[in-house]
Protein backbone atom coordinates (compact mmCIF):
# COMPACT_ATOMS: atom_id res chain seq x y z
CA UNK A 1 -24.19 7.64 -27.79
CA UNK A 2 -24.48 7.91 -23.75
CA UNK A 3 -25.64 11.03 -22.53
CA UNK A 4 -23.00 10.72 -19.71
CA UNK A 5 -19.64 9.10 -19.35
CA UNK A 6 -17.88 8.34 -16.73
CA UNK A 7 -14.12 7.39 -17.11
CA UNK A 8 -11.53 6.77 -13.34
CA UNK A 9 -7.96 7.47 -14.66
CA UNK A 10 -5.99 4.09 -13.92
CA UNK A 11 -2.21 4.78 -12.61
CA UNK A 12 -1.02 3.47 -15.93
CA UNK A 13 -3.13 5.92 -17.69
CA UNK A 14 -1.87 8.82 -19.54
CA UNK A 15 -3.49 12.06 -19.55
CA UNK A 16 -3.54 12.88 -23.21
CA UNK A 17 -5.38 10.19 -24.53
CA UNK A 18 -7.70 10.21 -21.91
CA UNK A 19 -8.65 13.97 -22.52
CA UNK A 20 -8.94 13.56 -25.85
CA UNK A 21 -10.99 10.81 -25.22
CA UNK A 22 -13.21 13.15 -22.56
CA UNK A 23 -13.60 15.39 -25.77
CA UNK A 24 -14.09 12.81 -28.18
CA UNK A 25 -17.57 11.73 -25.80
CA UNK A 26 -18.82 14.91 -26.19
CA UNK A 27 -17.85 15.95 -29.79
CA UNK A 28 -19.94 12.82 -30.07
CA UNK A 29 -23.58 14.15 -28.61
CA UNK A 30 -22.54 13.58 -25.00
CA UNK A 31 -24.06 15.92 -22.59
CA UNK A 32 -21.38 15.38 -19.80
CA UNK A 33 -18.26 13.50 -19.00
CA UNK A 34 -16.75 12.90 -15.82
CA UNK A 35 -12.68 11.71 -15.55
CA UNK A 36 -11.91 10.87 -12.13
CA UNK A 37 -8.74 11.05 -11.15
CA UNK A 38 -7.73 9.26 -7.82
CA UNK A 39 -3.51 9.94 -8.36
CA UNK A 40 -4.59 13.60 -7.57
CA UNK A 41 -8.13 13.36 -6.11
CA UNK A 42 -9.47 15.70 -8.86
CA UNK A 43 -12.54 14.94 -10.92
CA UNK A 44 -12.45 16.80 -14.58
CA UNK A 45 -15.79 17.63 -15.29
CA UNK A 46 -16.21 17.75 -19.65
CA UNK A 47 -19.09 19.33 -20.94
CA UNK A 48 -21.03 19.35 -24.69
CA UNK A 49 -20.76 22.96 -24.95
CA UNK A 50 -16.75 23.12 -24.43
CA UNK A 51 -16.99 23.40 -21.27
CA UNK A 52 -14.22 21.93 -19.17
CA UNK A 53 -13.37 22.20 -15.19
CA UNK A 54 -11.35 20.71 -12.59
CA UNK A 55 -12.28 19.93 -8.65
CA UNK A 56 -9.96 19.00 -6.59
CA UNK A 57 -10.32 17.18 -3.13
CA UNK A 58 -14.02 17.29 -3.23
CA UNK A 59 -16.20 14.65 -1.11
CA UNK A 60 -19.46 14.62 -3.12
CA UNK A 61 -19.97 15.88 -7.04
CA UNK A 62 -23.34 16.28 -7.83
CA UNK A 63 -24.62 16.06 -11.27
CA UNK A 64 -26.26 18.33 -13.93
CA UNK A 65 -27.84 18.15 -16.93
CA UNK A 66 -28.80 14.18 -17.79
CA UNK A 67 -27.61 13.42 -14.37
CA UNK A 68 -29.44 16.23 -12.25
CA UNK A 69 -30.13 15.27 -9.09
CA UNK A 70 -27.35 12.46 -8.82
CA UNK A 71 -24.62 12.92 -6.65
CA UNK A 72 -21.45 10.68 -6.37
CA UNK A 73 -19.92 10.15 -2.97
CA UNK A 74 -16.03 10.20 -3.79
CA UNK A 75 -14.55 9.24 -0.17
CA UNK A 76 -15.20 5.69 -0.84
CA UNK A 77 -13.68 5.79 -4.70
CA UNK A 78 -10.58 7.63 -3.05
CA UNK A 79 -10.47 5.06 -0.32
CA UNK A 80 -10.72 2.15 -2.48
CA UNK A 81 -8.05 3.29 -4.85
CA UNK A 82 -6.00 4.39 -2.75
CA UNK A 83 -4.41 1.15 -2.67
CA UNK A 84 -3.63 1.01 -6.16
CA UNK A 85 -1.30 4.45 -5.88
């Protein structure tokens, strides 16, 4: 089981299955799971100990727990997608 998940909504996605899926990861053993959403530029931010939380319109996220220290620049995944919405 990965310690961290990361998971970018496609625009034929669904929400329910993927957040069930978000909690599935870490009913699992993972520590932290990420669902980016470019539709809405919101990240969902899933955590082992029930944890949930949504940013909107952010430019960086930085990580925690297994991923302290690394932060994910979201301009460019909002740029690139962009064309796909």
């Amino acid at each position: 089981m990965p310690r961290f998940v990361i998971e970018v909504r496609s625009k034929t996605d669904c929400c329910c299955p993927l957040l069930e899926k978000m909690c599935e990861w870490t009913d699992s053993g993972a520590q932290l799971a990420w669902l980016i959403d470019p539709e809405n530029h919101a990240v969902e931010i899933y955590r082992s100990n029930g944890a949930a939380e949504v940013l909107t319109n952010l430019d960086t996220l930085k990580g925690e727990g297994p991923v302290e220290g690394f932060t994910l620049d979201l301009l460019p995944v909002w740029d690139s997608l962009a064309v796909y919405y």
